[in-house]
Protein backbone atom coordinates (compact mmCIF):
# COMPACT_ATOMS: atom_id res chain seq x y z
CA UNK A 1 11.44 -7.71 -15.60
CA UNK A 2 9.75 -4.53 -15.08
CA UNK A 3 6.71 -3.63 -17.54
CA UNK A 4 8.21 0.23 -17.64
CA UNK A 5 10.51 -1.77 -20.34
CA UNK A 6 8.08 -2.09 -23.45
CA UNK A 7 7.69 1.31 -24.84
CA UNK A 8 4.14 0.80 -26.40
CA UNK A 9 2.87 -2.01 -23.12
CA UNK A 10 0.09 -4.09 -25.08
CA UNK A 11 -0.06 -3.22 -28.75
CA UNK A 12 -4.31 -3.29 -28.68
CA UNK A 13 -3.98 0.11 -27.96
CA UNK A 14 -2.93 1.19 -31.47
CA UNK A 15 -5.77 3.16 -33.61
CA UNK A 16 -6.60 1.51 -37.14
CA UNK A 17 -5.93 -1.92 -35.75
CA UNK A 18 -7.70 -3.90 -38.22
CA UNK A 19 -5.49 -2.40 -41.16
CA UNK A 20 -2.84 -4.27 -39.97
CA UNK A 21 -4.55 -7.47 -41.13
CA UNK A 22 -5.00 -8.09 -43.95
CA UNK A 23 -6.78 -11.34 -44.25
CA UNK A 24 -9.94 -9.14 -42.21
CA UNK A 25 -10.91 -6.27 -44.32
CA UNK A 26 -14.71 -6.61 -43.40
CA UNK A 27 -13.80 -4.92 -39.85
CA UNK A 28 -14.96 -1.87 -41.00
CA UNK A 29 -18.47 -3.38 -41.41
CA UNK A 30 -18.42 -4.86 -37.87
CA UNK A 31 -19.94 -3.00 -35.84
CA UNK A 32 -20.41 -5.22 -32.59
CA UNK A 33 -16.67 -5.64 -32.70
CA UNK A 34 -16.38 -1.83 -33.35
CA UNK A 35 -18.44 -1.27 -30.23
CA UNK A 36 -16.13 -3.92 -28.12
CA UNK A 37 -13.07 -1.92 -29.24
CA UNK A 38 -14.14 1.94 -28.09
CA UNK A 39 -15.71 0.16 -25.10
CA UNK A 40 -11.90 -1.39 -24.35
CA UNK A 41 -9.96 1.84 -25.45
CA UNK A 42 -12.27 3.48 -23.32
CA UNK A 43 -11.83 1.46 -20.06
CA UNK A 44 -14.38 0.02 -19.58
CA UNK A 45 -12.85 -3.98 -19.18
CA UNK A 46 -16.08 -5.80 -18.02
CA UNK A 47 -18.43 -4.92 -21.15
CA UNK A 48 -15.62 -5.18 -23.53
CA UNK A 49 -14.49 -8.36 -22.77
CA UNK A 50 -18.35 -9.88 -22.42
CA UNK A 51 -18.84 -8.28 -26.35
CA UNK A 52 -15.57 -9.99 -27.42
CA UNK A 53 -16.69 -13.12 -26.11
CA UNK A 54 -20.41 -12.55 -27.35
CA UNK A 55 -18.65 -12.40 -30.94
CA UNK A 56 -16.06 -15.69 -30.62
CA UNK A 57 -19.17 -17.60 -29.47
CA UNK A 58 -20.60 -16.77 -33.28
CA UNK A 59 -17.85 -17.24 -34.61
CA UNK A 60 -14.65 -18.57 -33.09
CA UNK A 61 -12.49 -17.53 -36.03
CA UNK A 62 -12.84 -14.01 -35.30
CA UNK A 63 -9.33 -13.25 -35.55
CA UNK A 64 -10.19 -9.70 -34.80
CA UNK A 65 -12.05 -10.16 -30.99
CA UNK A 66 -9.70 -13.26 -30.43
CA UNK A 67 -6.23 -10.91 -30.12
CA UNK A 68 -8.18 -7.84 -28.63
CA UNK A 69 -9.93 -10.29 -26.44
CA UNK A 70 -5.87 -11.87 -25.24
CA UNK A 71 -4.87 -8.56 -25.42
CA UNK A 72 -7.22 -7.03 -23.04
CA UNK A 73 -6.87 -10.25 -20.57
CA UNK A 74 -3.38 -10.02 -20.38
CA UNK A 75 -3.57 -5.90 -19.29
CA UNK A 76 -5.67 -7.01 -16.55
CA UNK A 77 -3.18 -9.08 -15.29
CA UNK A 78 -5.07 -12.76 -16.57
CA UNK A 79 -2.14 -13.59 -18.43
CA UNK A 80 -2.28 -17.16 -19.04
CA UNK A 81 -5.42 -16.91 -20.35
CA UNK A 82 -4.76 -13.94 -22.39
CA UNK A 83 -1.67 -16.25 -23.89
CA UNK A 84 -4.16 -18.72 -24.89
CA UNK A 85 -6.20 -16.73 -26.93
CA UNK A 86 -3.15 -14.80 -28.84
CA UNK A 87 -1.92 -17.89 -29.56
CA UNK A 88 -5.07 -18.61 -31.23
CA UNK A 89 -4.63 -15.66 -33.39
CA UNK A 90 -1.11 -16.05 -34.03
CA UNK A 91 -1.79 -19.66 -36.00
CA UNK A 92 -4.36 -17.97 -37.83
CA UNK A 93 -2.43 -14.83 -38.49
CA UNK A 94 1.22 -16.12 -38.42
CA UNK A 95 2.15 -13.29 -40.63
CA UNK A 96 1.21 -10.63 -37.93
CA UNK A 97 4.36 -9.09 -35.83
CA UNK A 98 1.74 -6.75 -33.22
CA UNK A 99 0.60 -10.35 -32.77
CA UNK A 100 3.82 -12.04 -32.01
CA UNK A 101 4.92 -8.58 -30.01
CA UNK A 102 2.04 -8.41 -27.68
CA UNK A 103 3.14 -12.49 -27.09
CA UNK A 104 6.51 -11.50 -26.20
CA UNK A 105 4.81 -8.69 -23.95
CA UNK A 106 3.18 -11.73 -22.15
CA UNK A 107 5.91 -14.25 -21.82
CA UNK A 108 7.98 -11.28 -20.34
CA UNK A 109 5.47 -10.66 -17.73
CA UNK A 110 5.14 -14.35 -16.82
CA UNK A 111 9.35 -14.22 -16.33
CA UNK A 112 9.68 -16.46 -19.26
CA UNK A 113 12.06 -14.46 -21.21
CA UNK A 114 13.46 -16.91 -23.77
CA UNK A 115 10.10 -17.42 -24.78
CA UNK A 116 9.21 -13.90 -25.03
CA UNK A 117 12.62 -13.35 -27.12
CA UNK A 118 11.31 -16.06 -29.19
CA UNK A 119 7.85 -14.01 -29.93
CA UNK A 120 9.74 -10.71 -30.54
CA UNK A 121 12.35 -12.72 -32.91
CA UNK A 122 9.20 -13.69 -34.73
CA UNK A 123 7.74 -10.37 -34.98
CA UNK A 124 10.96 -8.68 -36.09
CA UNK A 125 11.47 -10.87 -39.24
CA UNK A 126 7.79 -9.62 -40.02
CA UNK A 127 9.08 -6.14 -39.18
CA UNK A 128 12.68 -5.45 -39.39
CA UNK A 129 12.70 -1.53 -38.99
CA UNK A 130 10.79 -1.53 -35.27
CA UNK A 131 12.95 -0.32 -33.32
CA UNK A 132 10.15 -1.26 -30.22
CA UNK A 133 10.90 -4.49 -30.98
CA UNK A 134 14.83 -4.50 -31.10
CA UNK A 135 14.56 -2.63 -27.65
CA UNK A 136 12.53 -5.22 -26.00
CA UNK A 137 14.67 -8.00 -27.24
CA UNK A 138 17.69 -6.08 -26.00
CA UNK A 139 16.19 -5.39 -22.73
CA UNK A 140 15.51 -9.67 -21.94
CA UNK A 141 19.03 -9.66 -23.05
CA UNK A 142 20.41 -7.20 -20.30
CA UNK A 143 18.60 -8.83 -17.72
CA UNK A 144 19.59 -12.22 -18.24
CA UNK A 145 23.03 -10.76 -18.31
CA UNK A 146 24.03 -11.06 -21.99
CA UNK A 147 25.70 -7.90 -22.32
CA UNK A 148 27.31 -7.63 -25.89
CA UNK A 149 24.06 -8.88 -27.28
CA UNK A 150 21.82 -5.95 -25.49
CA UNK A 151 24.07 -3.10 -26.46
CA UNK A 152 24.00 -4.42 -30.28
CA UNK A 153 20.30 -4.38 -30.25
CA UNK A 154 19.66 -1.13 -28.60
CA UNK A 155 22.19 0.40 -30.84
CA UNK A 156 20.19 -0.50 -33.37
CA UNK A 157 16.95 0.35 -32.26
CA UNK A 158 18.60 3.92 -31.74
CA UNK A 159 19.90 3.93 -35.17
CA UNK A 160 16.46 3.52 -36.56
CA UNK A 161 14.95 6.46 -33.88
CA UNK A 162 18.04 8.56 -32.61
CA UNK A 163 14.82 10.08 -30.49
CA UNK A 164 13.77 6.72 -28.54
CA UNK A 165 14.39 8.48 -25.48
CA UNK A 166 14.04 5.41 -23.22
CA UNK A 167 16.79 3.60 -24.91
CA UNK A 168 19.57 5.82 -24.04
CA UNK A 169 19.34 5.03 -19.82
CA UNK A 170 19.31 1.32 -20.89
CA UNK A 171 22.18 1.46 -23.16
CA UNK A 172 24.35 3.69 -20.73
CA UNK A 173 23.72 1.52 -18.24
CA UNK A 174 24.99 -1.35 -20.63
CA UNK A 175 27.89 0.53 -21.16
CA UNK A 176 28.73 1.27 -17.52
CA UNK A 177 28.23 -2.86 -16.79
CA UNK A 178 30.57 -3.21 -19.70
CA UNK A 179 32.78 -1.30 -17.97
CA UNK A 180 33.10 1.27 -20.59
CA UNK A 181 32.18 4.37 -18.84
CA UNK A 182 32.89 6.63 -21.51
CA UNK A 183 30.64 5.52 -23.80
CA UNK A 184 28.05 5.12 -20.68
CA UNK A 185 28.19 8.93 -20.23
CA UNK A 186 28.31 9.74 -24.32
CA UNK A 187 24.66 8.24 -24.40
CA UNK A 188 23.66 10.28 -21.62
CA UNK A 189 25.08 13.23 -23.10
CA UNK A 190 23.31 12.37 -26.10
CA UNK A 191 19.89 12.03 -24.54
CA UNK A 192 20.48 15.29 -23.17
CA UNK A 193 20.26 16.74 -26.38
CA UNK A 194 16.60 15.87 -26.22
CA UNK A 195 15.72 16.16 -23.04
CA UNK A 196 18.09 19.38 -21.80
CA UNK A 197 16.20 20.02 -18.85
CA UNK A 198 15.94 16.35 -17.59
CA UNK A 199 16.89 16.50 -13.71
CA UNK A 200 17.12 12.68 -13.72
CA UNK A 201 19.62 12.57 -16.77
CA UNK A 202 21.71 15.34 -15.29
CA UNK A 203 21.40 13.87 -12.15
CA UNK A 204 22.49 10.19 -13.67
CA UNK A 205 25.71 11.64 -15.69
CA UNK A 206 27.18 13.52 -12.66
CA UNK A 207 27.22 10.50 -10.90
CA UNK A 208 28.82 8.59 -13.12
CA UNK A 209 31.33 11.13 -13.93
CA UNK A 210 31.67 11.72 -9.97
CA UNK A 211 31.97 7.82 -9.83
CA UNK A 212 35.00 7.77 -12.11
CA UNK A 213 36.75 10.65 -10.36
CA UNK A 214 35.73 13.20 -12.94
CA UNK A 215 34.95 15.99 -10.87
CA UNK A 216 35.26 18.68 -12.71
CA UNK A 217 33.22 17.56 -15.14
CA UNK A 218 30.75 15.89 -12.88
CA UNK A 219 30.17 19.23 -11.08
CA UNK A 220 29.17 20.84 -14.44
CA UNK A 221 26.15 18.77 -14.63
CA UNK A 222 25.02 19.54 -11.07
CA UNK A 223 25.32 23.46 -11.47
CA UNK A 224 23.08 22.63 -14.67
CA UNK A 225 20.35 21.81 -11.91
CA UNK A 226 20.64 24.53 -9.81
CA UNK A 227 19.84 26.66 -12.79
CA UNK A 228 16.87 24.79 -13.44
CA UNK A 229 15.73 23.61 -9.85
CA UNK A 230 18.04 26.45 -7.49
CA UNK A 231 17.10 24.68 -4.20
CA UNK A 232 17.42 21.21 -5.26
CA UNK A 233 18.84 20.20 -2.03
CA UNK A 234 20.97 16.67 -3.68
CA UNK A 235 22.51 19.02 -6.03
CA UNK A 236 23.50 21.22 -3.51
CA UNK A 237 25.24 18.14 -1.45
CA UNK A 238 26.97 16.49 -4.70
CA UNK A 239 28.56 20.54 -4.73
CA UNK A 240 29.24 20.59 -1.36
CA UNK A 241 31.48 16.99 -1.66
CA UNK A 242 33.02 17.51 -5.10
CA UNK A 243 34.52 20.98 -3.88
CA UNK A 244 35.85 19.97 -0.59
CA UNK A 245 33.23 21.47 1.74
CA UNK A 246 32.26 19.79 4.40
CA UNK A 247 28.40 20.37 5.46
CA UNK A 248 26.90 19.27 8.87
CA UNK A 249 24.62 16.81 6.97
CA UNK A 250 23.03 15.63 3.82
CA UNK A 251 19.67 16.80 3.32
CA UNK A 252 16.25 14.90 4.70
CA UNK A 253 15.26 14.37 0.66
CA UNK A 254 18.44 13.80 -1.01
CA UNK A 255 19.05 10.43 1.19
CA UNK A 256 14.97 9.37 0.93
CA UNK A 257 14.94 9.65 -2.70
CA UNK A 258 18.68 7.86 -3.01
CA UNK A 259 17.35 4.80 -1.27
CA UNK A 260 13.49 4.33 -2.33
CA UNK A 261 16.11 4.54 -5.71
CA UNK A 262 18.26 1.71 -4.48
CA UNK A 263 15.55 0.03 -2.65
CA UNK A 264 14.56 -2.45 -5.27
CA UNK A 265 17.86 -3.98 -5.64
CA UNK A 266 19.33 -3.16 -2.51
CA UNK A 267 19.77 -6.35 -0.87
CA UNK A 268 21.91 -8.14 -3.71
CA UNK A 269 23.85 -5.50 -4.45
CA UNK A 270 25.35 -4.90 -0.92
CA UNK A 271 26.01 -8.75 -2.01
CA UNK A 272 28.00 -8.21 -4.39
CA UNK A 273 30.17 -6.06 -3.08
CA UNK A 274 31.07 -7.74 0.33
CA UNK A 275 28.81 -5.97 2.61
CA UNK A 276 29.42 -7.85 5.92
CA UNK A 277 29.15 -4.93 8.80
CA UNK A 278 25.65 -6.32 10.15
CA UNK A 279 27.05 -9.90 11.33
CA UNK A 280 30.68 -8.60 11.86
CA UNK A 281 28.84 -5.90 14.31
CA UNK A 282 26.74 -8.63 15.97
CA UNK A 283 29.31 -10.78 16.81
CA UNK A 284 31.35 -8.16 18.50
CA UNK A 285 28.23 -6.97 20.40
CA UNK A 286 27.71 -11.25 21.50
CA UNK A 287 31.28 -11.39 21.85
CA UNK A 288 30.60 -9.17 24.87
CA UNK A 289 26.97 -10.25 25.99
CA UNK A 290 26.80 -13.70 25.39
CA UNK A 291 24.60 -15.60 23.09
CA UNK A 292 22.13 -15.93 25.47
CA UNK A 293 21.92 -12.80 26.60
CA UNK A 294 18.69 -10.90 25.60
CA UNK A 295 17.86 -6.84 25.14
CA UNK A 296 14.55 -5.86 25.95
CA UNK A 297 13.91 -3.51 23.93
CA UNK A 298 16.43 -2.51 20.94
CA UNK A 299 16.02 0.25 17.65
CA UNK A 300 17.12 -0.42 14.31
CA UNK A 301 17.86 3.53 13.51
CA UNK A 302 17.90 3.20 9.48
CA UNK A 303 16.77 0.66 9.15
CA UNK A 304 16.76 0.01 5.29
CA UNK A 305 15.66 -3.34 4.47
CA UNK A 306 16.31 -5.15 7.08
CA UNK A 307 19.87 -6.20 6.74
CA UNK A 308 21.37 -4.76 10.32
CA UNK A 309 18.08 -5.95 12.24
CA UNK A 310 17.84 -9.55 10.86
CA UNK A 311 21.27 -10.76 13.04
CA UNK A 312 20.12 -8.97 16.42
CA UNK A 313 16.18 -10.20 16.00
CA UNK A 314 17.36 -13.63 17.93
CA UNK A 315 18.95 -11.34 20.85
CA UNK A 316 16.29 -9.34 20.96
CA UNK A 317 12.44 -9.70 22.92
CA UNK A 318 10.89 -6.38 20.95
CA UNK A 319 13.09 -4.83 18.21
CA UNK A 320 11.68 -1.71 16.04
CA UNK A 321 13.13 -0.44 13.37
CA UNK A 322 12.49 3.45 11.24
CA UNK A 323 13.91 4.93 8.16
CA UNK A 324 13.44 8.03 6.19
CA UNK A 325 12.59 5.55 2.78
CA UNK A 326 9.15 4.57 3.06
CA UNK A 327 10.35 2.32 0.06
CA UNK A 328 13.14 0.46 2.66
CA UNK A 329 10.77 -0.09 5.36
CA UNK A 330 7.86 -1.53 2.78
CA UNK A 331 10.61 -4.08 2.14
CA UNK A 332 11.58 -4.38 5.86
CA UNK A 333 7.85 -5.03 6.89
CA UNK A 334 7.61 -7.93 4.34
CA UNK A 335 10.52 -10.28 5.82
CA UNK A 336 9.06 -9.87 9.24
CA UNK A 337 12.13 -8.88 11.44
CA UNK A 338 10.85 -5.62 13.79
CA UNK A 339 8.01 -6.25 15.98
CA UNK A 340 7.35 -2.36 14.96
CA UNK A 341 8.27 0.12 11.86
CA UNK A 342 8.64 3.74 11.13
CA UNK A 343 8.94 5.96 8.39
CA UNK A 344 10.82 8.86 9.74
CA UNK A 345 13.94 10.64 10.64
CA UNK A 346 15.97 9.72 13.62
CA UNK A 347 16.53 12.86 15.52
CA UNK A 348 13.04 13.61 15.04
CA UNK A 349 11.17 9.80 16.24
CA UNK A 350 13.55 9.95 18.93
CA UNK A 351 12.13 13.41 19.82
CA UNK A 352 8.88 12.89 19.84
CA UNK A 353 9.24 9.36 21.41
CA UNK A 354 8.85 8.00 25.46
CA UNK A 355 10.65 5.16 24.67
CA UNK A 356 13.63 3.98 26.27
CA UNK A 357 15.92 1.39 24.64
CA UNK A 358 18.54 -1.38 25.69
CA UNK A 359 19.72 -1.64 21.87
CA UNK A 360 20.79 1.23 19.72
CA UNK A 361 21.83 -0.03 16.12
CA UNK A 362 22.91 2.27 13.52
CA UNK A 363 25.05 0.57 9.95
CA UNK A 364 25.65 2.74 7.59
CA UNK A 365 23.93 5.67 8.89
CA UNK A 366 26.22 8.22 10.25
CA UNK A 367 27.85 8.39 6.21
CA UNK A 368 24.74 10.26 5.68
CA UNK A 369 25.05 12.59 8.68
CA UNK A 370 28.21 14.74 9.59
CA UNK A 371 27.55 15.97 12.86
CA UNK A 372 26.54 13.25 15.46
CA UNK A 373 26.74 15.58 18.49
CA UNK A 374 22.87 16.07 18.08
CA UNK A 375 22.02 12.54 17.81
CA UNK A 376 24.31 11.26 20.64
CA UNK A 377 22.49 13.57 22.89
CA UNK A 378 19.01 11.66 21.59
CA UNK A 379 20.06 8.69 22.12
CA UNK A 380 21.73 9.07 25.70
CA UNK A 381 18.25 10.85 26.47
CA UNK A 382 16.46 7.45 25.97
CA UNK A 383 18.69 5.11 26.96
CA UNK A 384 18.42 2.48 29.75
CA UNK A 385 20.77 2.09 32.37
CA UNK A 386 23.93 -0.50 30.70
CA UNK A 387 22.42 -0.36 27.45
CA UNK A 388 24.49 -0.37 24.45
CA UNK A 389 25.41 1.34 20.94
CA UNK A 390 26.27 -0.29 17.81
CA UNK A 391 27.52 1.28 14.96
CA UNK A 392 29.54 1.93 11.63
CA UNK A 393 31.35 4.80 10.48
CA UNK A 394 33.67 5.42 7.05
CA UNK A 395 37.31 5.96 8.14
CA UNK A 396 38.51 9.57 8.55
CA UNK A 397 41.97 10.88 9.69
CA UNK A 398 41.94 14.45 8.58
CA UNK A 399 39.60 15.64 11.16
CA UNK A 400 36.37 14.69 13.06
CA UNK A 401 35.12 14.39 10.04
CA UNK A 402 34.87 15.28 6.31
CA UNK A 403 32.18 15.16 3.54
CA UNK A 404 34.26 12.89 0.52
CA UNK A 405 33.76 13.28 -2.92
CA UNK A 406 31.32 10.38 -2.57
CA UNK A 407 28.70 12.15 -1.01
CA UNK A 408 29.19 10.16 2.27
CA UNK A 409 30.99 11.47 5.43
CA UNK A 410 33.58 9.94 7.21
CA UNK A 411 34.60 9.93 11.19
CA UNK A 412 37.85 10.20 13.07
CA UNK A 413 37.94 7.86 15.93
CA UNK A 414 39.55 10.83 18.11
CA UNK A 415 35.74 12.33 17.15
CA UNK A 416 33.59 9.16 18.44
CA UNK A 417 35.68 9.10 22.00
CA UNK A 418 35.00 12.30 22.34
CA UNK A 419 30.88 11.91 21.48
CA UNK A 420 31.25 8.60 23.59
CA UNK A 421 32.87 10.22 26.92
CA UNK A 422 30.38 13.13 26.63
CA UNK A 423 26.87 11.00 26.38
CA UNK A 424 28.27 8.77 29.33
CA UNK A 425 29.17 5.74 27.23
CA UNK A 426 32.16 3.74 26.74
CA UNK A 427 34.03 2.03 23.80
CA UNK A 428 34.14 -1.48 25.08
CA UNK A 429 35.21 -3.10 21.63
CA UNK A 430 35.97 -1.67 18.22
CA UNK A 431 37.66 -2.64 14.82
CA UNK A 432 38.64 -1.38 11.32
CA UNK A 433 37.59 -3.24 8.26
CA UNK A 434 36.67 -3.35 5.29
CA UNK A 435 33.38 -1.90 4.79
CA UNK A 436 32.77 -2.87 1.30
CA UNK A 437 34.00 -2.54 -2.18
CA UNK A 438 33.54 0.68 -4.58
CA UNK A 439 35.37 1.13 -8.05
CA UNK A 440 37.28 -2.25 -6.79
CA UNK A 441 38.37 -0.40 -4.14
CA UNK A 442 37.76 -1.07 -0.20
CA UNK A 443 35.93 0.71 1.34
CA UNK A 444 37.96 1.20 5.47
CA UNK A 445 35.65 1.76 8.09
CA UNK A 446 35.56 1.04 11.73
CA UNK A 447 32.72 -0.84 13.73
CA UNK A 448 32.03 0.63 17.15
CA UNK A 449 29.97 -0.87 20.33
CA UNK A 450 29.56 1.18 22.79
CA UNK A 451 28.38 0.60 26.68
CA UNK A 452 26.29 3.15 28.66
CA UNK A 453 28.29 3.69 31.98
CA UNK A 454 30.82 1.05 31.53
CA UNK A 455 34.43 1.21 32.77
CA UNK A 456 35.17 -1.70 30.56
C-alpha cells in the first residue's frame, strides 16, 4: 500500500512530543536528547541518529531516543530495524497510541497489513476520537478488499473531521466499488465544498457521472474547469464527446496524463475485464505467417506496458516499442520485451525516424486518435516491402468515425478499406469481437492485419 495513505507519515514529526508521555516529564531537562530531536526535525539523519544512540548506550531505557530513534529508522527506509526499537518503547509505554500508530505505519510499509491493523486497533482504544487512525485502518481494509468495513471507518473518521480532505477520494472510491455510484459522487460533491477549485475532484466526478451515462450533469463539472483552467485541453475533449462532436483527435496531454494515471494498475485491470486483443491479434497475424516465421524489425506504436509487444517478442529478431506515457514505458522497460523504447508520439518518432519496419502493431491506439489518414501515410512511408499492420479499432457504423461519449473514437470498416487501399496495403484477415467489458457491457471492436502489397 502506498505511503500517500497515512495523513501524518511517521508521527516523530509532531512538536511537544514528550508531553505525550507521561511517565518522562524530565525531557524538558534533556538537553542531548533535545539536540538529537532539532537535529532530526531538521534533516539532518546521520548526527541524529548517532546522538540517539549515544543516549540508549547510557541508558537503554530512554523511552524518549528509543521511539525517535525507530521512528527516524523507519523514514529512512530501515524498517525492520526501526520495528525493533518501537517495539521496545511500546512494552515500556503500552499506554502510548503515537507509539502503536507509528507501528502500524511500519507494518503497512513492510505489506503486513493485519499486523499494522493490529497496531492502529491498539492505538485507537488509547485514542478513540483520531480520526488519522480510523482512516488508516479503513484504508488496509480497502485494499485487502473488505469493503463494508472501509466505508464504516472512513465514515467515521469524516464524522469526527468533515474537513479530512483525503478521506473523501477514498470513500468515493469505496462507494463506486460498492457499486453505489450515487453516494460515490455525493462525497465528491462534498469535498468540493472545500476544495471548489480542485481540477482533480472536478475532473474525478465528471467521470463518474460520464461513466454512469449522466451527461448532463457530467458536462457541468467540466465547464467548471474551463472557467478555472480555459485551455485545459482534457476538458475540452470530455465536451467535445458528451455533446456529440466529433474532433480529429484527443489532445497530446489529455491521453499522457490518463495513462501515467492508469499506469500503476494497468496490467490487472485490463484483467479483469477480459482484455484479450494482444494474443487474439497475434494469432491471426501467425495464422497467416507461420510460427516460424520471423520479422526483422517490428514497432510496438503505444506501447503501454507491454501487453501488445510481449506475444510478438518470440516472432520478432529486434522489436521497439514508444508511447506518449513516460510512466507506461518505465513499466515496459522493466519486463524486458523491446530491444529499444521511446517516450514520444507516433506521428512525430515516425517523422523524425530512418527506420523502416516489417511489423507495425498498434492495440488500442487509434480510440485515442480520430483521423488515421495522417498516420497511415507514416507508416506506408517506412514500411518494408510485404510488411504488415496489426491493429484494433472500437466498432463504428454511423460514419468513418465518431468521438463516443466515452472519450474514445470508434472506426467504420468502410473507413479502414479505404485508408488500407490508399497506403498500398491489403486486409488479408479481420474479425469483430469483443474488445472488453465496460459498465458490464462489451465492448465490439474489430481486429485488423493488414499486408503491404498483397492481393491476398
Amino acid at each position: 500500500m502506498d505511503g500517500r495513505l497515512f495523513q501524518q507519515g511517521f508521527i516523530g514529526h509532531a512538536p511537544g512530543l514528550g508531553q505525550a508521555f507521561s511517565s518522562r516529564t524530565q525531557q524538558s531537562q534533556d538537553s542531548q536528547f533535545q539536540k538529537a530531536y532539532e537535529k532530526h526535525m531538521a534533516g539532518n539523519m546521520a548526527s541524529a541518529r548517532t546522538l540517539y544512540e549515544r543516549i540508549l548506550k547510557k541508558n537503554a531505557k530512554h523511552v524518549d531516543a528509543r521511539y525517535m530513534l525507530g521512528t527516524l529508522l523507519a523514514e529512512n527506509g530501515l524498517l525492520e530495524l526501526g520495528l525493533m526499537h518501537l517495539q521496545s518503547a511500546a512494552k515500556h509505554v503500552p499506554t502510548s497510541p503515537m507509539i502503536h500508530t507509528n507501528i502500524g505505519h511500519v507494518h503497512m510499509k513492510l505489506g503486513q497489513l493485519d499486523q499494522a491493523v493490529n497496531s492502529y486497533q491498539k492505538a485507537l482504544k488509547l485514542n478513540p476520537q483520531s480520526p488519522d487512525i480510523l482512516f488508516n485502518i479503513g484504508a488496509i481494509f480497502h485494499e485487502q478488499g473488505k469493503m463494508e468495513e472501509a466505508a464504516t471507518y472512513i465514515d467515521n473518521s469524516l464524522e469526527l473531521r468533515p474537513d479530512f480532505l483525503a478521506a473523501y477520494p477514498l470513500i468515493s472510491k469505496i462507494q463506486r466499488e460498492l457499486g453505489r455510484p450515487e453516494l460515490a459522487a455525493a462525497c465528491l460533491i462534498k469535498l468540493l465544498e472545500y476544495t471548489p477549485r480542485s481540477i482533480n475532484t472536478l475532473f474525478e466526478l465528471g467521470n463518474l457521472l460520464a461513466a454512469h451515462q449522466d451527461y448532463t450533469n457530467a458536462a457541468i463539472y467540466f465547464k467548471r474547469i474551463l472557467n478555472i483552467d480555459p485551455l485545459n485541453g482534457s476538458a475540452h475533449h470530455a465536451l467535445a464527446s458528451l455533446s456529440g462532436e466529433t474532433t480529429v483527435t484527443a489532445p497530446r496531454k489529455h491521453v499522457e496524463d490518463l495513462f501515467d494515471g492508469l499506469s500503476e494498475n494497468f496490467d490487472r485491470h485490463l484483467m479483469e475485464l477480459g482484455y484479450r486483443t494482444p494474443e487474439l491479434l497475434t494469432e491471426m497475424l501467425i495464422d497467416l505467417v507461420g510460427d516460424q516465421f520471423h520479422f526483422d524489425h517490428a514497432i510496438d506504436l503505444g506501447c503501454g506496458t507491454g501487453l501488445s509487444g510481449a506475444p510478438v517478442r518470440p516472432i520478432c529478431t529486434h522489436l521497439s516499442g514508444l508511447d506518449v506515457s513516460q510512466k507506461m514505458v518505465d513499466i515496459a522497460r522493466s519486463k524486458n520485451i523491446y530491444d529499444a523504447l521511446y517516450k514520444d508520439d507516433i506521428s512525430q518518432h515516425l517523422k523524425s525516424s530512418h527506420q523502416e519496419y516489417d511489423l507495425f502493431i498498434a492495440e488500442d491506439v487509434f480510440i485515442y486518435v480520430g483521423e488515421l489518414s495522417g498516420l497511415f501515410k507514416s507508416i506506408k512511408a517506412h514500411a518494408k516491402p510485404d510488411s504488415h499492420f496489426i491493429f484494433s479499432t472500437e466498432l463504428a457504423t454511423e460514419q468513418d468515425y465518431i468521438l463516443r461519449p466515452t472519450g474514445r473514437y470508434a472506426h467504420s470498416r468502410n473507413y479502414i478499406e479505404t485508408l488500407a487501399t490508399k497506403s498500398g496495403f491489403t486486409i488479408v484477415a479481420s474479425q469483430i469481437t469483443d474488445l472488453r467489458m465496460e459498465a458490464m457491457q462489451a465492448i465490439k471492436g474489430e481486429l485488423f492485419v493488414l499486408k503491404l502489397g498483397s492481393d491476398e
